[in-house]
N, C-alpha and C. Protein backbone atom coordinates (compact mmCIF):
# COMPACT_ATOMS: atom_id res chain seq x y z
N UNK A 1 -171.96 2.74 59.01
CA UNK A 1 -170.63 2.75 58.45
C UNK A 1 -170.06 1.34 58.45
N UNK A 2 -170.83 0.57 57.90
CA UNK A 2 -170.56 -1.05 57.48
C UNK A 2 -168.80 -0.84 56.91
N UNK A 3 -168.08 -2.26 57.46
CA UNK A 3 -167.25 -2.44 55.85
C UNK A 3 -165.89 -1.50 56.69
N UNK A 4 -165.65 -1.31 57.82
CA UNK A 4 -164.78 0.14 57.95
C UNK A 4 -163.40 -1.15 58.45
N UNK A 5 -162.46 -0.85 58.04
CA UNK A 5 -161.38 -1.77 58.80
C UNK A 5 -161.27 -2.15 59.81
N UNK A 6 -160.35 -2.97 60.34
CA UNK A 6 -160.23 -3.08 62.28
C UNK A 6 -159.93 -2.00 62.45
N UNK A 7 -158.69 -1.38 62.49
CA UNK A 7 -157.89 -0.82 63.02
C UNK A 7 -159.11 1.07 63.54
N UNK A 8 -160.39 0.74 62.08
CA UNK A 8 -160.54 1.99 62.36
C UNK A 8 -161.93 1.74 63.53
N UNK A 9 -162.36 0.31 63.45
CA UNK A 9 -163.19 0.13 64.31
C UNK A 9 -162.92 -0.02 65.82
N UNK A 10 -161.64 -0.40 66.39
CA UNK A 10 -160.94 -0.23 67.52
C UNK A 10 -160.93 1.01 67.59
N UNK A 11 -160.68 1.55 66.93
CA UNK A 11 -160.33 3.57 67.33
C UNK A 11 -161.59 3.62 68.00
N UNK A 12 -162.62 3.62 67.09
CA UNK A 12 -163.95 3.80 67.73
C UNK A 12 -164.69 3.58 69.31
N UNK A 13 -163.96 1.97 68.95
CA UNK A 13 -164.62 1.17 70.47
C UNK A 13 -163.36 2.30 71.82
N UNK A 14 -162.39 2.58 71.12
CA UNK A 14 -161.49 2.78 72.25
C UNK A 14 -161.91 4.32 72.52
N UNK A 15 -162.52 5.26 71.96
CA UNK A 15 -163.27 6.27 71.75
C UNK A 15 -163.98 6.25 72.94
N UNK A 16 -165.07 5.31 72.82
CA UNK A 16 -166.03 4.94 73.59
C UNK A 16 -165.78 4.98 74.99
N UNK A 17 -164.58 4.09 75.07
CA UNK A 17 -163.87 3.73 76.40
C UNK A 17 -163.72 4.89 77.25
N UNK A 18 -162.52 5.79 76.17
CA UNK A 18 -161.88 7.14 77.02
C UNK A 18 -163.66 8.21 77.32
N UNK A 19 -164.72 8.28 76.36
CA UNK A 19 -165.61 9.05 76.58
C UNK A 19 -166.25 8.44 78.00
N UNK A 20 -166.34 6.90 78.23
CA UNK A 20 -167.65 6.63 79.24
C UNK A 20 -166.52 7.03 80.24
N UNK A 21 -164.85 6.77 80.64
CA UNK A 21 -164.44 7.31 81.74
C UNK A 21 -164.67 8.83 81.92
N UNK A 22 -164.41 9.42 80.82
CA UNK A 22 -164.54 10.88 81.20
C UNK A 22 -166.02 10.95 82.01
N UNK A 23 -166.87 10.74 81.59
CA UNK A 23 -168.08 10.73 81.87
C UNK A 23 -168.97 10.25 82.67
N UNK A 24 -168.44 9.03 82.88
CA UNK A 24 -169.28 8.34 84.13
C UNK A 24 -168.63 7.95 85.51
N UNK A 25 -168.99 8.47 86.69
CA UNK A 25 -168.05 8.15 87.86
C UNK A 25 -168.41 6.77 88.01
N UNK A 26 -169.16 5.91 87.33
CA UNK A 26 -169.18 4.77 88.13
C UNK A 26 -168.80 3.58 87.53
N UNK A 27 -168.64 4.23 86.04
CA UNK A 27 -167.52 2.89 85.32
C UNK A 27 -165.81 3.36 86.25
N UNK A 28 -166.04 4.57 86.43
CA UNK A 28 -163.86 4.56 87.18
C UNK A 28 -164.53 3.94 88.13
N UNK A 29 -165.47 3.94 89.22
CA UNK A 29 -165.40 3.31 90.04
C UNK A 29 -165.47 1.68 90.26
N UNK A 30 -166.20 1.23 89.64
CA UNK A 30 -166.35 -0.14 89.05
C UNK A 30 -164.35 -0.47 88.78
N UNK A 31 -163.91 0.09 87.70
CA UNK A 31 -162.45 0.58 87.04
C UNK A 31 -161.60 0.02 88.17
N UNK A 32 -162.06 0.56 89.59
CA UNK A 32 -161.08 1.00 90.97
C UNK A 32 -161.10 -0.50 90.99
N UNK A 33 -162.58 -1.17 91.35
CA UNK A 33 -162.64 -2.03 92.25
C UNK A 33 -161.98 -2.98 91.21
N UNK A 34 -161.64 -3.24 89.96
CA UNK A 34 -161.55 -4.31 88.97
C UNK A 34 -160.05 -4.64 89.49
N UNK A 35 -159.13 -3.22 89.66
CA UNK A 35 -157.86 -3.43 89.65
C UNK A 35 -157.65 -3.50 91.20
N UNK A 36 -158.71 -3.53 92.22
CA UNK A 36 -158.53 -4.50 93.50
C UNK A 36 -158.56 -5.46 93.07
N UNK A 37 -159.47 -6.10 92.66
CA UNK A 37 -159.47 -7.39 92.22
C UNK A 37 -158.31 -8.18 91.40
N UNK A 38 -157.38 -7.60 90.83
CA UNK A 38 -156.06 -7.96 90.24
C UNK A 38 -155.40 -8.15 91.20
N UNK A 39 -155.13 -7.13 91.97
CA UNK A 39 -154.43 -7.09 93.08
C UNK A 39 -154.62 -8.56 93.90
N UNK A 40 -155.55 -8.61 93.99
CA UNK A 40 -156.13 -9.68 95.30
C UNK A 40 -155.41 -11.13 94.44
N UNK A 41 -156.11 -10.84 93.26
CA UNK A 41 -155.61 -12.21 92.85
C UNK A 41 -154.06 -12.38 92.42
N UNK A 42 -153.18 -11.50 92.16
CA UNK A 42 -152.29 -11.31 92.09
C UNK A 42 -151.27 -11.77 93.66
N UNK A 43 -152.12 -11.63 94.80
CA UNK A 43 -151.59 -11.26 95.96
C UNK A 43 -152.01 -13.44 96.23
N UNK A 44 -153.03 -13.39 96.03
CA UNK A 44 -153.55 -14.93 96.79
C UNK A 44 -153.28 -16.17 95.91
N UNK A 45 -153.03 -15.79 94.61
CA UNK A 45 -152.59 -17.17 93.66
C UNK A 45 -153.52 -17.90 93.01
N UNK A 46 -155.09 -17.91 92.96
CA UNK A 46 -155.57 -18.93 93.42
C UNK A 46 -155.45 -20.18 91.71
N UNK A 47 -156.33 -20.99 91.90
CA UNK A 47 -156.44 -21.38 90.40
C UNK A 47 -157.16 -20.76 90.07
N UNK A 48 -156.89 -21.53 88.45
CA UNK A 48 -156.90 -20.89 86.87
C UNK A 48 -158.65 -20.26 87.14
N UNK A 49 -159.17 -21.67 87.36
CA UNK A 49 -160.82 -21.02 87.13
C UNK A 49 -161.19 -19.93 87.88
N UNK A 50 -160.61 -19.56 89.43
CA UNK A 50 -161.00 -18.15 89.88
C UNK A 50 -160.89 -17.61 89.50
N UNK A 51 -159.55 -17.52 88.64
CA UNK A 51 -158.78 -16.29 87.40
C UNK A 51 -160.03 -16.02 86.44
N UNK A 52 -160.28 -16.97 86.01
CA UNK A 52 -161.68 -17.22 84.68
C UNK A 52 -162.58 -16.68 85.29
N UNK A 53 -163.31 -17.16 86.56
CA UNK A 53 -164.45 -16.55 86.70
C UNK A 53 -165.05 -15.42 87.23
N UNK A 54 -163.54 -14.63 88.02
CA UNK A 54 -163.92 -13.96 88.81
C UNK A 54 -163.54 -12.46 87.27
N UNK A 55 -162.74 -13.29 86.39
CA UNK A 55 -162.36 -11.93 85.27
C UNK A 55 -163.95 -11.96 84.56
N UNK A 56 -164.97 -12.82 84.27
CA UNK A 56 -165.72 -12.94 83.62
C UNK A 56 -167.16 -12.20 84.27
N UNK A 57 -167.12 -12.49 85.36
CA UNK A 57 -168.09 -11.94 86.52
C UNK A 57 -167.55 -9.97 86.39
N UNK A 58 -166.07 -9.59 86.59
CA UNK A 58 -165.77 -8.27 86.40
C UNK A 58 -166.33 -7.74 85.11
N UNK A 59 -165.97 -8.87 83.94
CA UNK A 59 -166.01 -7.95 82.47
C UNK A 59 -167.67 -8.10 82.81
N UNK A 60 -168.94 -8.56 83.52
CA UNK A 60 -169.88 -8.89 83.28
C UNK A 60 -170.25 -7.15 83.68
N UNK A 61 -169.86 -7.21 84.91
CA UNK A 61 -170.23 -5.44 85.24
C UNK A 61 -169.88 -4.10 84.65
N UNK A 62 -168.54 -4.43 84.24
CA UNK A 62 -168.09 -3.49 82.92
C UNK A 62 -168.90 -3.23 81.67
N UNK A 63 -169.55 -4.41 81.48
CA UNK A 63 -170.24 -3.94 79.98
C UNK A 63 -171.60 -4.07 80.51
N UNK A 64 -172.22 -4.12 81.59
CA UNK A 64 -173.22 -3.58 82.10
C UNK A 64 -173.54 -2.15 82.11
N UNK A 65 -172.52 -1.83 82.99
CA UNK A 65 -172.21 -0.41 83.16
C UNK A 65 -171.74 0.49 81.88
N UNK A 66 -170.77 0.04 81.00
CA UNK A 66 -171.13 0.86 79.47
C UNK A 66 -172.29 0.35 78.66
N UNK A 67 -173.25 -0.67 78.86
CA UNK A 67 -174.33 -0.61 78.12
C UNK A 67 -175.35 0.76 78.87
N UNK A 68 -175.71 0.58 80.28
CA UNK A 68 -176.16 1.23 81.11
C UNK A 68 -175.75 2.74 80.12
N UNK A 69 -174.67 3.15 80.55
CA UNK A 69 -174.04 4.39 80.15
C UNK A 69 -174.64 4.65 78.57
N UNK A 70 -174.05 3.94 77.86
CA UNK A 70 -174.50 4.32 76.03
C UNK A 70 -175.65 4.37 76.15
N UNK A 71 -176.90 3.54 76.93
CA UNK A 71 -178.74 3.99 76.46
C UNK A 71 -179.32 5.07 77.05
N UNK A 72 -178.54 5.56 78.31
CA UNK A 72 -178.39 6.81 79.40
C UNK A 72 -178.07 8.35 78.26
N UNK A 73 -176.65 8.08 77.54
CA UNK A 73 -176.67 9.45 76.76
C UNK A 73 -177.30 9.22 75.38
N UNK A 74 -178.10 8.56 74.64
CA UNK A 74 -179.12 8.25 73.78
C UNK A 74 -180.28 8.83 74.55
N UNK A 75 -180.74 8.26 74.64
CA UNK A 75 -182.24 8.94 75.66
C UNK A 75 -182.17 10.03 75.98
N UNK A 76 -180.89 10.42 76.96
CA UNK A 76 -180.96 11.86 76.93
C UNK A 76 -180.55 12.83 75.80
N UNK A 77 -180.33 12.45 74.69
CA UNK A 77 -179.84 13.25 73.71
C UNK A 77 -181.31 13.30 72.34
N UNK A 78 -181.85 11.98 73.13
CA UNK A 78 -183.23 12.03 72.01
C UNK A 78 -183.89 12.69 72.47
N UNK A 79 -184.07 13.00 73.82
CA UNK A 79 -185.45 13.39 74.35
C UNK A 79 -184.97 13.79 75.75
N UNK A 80 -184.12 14.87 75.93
CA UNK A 80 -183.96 15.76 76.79
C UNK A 80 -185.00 16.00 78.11
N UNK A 81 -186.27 15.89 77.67
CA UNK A 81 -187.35 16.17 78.89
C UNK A 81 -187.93 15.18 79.69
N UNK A 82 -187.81 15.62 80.68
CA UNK A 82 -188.16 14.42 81.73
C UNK A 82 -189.49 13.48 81.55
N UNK A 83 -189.37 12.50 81.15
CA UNK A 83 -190.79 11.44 80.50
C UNK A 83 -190.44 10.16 81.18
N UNK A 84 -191.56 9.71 82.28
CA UNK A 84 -191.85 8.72 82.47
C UNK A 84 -191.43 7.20 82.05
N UNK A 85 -191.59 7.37 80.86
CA UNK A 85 -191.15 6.24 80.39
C UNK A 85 -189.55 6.37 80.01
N UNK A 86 -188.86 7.05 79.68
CA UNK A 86 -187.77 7.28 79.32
C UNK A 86 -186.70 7.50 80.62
N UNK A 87 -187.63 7.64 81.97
CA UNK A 87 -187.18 7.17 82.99
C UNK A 87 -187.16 5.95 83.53
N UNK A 88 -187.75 5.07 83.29
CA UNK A 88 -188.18 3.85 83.41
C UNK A 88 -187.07 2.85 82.37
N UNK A 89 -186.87 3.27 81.36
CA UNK A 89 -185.92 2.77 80.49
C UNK A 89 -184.42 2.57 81.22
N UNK A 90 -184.10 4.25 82.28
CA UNK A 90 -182.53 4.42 82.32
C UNK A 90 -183.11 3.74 83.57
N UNK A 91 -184.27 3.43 84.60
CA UNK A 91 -183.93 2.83 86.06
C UNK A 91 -184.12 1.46 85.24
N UNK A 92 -184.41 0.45 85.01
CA UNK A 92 -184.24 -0.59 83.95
C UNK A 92 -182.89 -1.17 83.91
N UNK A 93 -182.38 -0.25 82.82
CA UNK A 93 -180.94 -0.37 82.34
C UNK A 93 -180.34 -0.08 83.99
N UNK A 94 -179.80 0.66 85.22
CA UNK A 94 -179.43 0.81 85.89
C UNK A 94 -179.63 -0.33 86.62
N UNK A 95 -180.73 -1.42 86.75
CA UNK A 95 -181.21 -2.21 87.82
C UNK A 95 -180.21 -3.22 87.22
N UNK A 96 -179.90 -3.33 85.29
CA UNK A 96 -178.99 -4.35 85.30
C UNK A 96 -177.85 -4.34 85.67
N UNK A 97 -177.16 -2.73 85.77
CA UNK A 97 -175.94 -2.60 86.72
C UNK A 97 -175.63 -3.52 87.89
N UNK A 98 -176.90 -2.99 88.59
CA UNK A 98 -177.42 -3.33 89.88
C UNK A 98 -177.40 -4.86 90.25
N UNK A 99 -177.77 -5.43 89.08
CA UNK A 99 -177.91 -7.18 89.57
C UNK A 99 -176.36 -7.92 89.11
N UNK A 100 -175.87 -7.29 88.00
CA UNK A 100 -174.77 -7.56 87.62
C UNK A 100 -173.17 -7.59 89.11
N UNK A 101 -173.78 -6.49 89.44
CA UNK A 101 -172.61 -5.80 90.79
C UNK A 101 -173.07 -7.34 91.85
N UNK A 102 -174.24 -7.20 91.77
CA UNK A 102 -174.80 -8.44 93.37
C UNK A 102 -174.26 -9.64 92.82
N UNK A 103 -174.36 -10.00 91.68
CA UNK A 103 -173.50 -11.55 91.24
C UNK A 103 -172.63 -11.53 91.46
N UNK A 104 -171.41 -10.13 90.91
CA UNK A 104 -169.91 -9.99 91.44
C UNK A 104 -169.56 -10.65 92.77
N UNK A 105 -170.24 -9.63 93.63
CA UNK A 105 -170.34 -9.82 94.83
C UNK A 105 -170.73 -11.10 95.35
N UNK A 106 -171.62 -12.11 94.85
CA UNK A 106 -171.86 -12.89 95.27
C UNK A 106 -170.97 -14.07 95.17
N UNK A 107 -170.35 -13.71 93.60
CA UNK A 107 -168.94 -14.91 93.29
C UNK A 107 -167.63 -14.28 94.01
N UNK A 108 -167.44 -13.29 94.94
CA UNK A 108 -166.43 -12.35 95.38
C UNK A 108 -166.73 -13.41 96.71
N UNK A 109 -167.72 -13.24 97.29
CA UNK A 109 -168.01 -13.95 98.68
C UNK A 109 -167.89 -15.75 98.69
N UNK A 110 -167.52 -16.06 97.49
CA UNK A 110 -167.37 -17.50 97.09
C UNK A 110 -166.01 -17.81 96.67
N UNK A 111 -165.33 -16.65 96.53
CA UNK A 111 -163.81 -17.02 96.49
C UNK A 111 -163.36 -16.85 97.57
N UNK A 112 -163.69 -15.45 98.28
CA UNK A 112 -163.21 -15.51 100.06
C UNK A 112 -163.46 -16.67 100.78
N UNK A 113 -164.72 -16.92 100.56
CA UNK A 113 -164.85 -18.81 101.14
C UNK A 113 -164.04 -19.46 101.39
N UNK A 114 -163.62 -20.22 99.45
CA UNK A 114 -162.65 -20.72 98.93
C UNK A 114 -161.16 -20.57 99.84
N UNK A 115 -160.95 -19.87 99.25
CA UNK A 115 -159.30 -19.07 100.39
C UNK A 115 -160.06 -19.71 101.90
N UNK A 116 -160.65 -19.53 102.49
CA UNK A 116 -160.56 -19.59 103.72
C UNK A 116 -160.80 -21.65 104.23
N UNK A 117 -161.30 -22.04 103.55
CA UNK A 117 -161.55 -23.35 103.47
C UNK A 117 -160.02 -24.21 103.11
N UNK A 118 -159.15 -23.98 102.39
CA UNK A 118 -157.98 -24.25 102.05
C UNK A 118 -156.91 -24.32 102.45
């Protein structure tokens, strides 16, 4: 559906949004921890670039986790039966969750630093 306006291609993406919350506990949960993370920075001040990197490192796990999610209900909607390889695809896609969350975490443990060095 090439060619479709903004307004109707936002509907879509925002579609997307409300379906992966309904659906996945671990984008709300991811969701939870994002708006700790406002909080924190909201609460500690820091500079601009923590603002930058620590929002860039969050959106990194967010669209991890809805890529994760969108190849998760594809697969299972192509091919319903449990296949090896089509398991291997969603632990794959899940491991990039997985490494995505440990970078968070790893630039999370580099701003606590930060703050504490200051």
């Amino acid at each position: 559906m090439k060619g479709q306006p903004f307004h109707r291609r936002m509907a879509f993406a925002l579609s997307g949004l409300r379906q992966a919350w309904r659906r996945e506990r671990s984008l709300r949960t991811h969701l939870v921890v994002v708006a700790l993370l406002l909080l924190v920075l909201l609460l500690t001040r820091p500079a601009a670039v923590w603002w930058a990197i620590l929002t860039l490192t969050a959106g990194l796990v967010l669209v991890a986790e809805l890529l994760n999610s969108a190849l998760e209900t594809l697969l299972d909607h192509l091919h319903p039966q449990h296949h090896r390889e089509i398991g291997a695809a969603k632990d794959i896609a899940a491991a990039a969750v997985l490494v995505a969350s440990l970078v968070a975490l790893g630039v999370a443990v580099a701003f606590f630093f930060s703050l504490l060095s200051d």
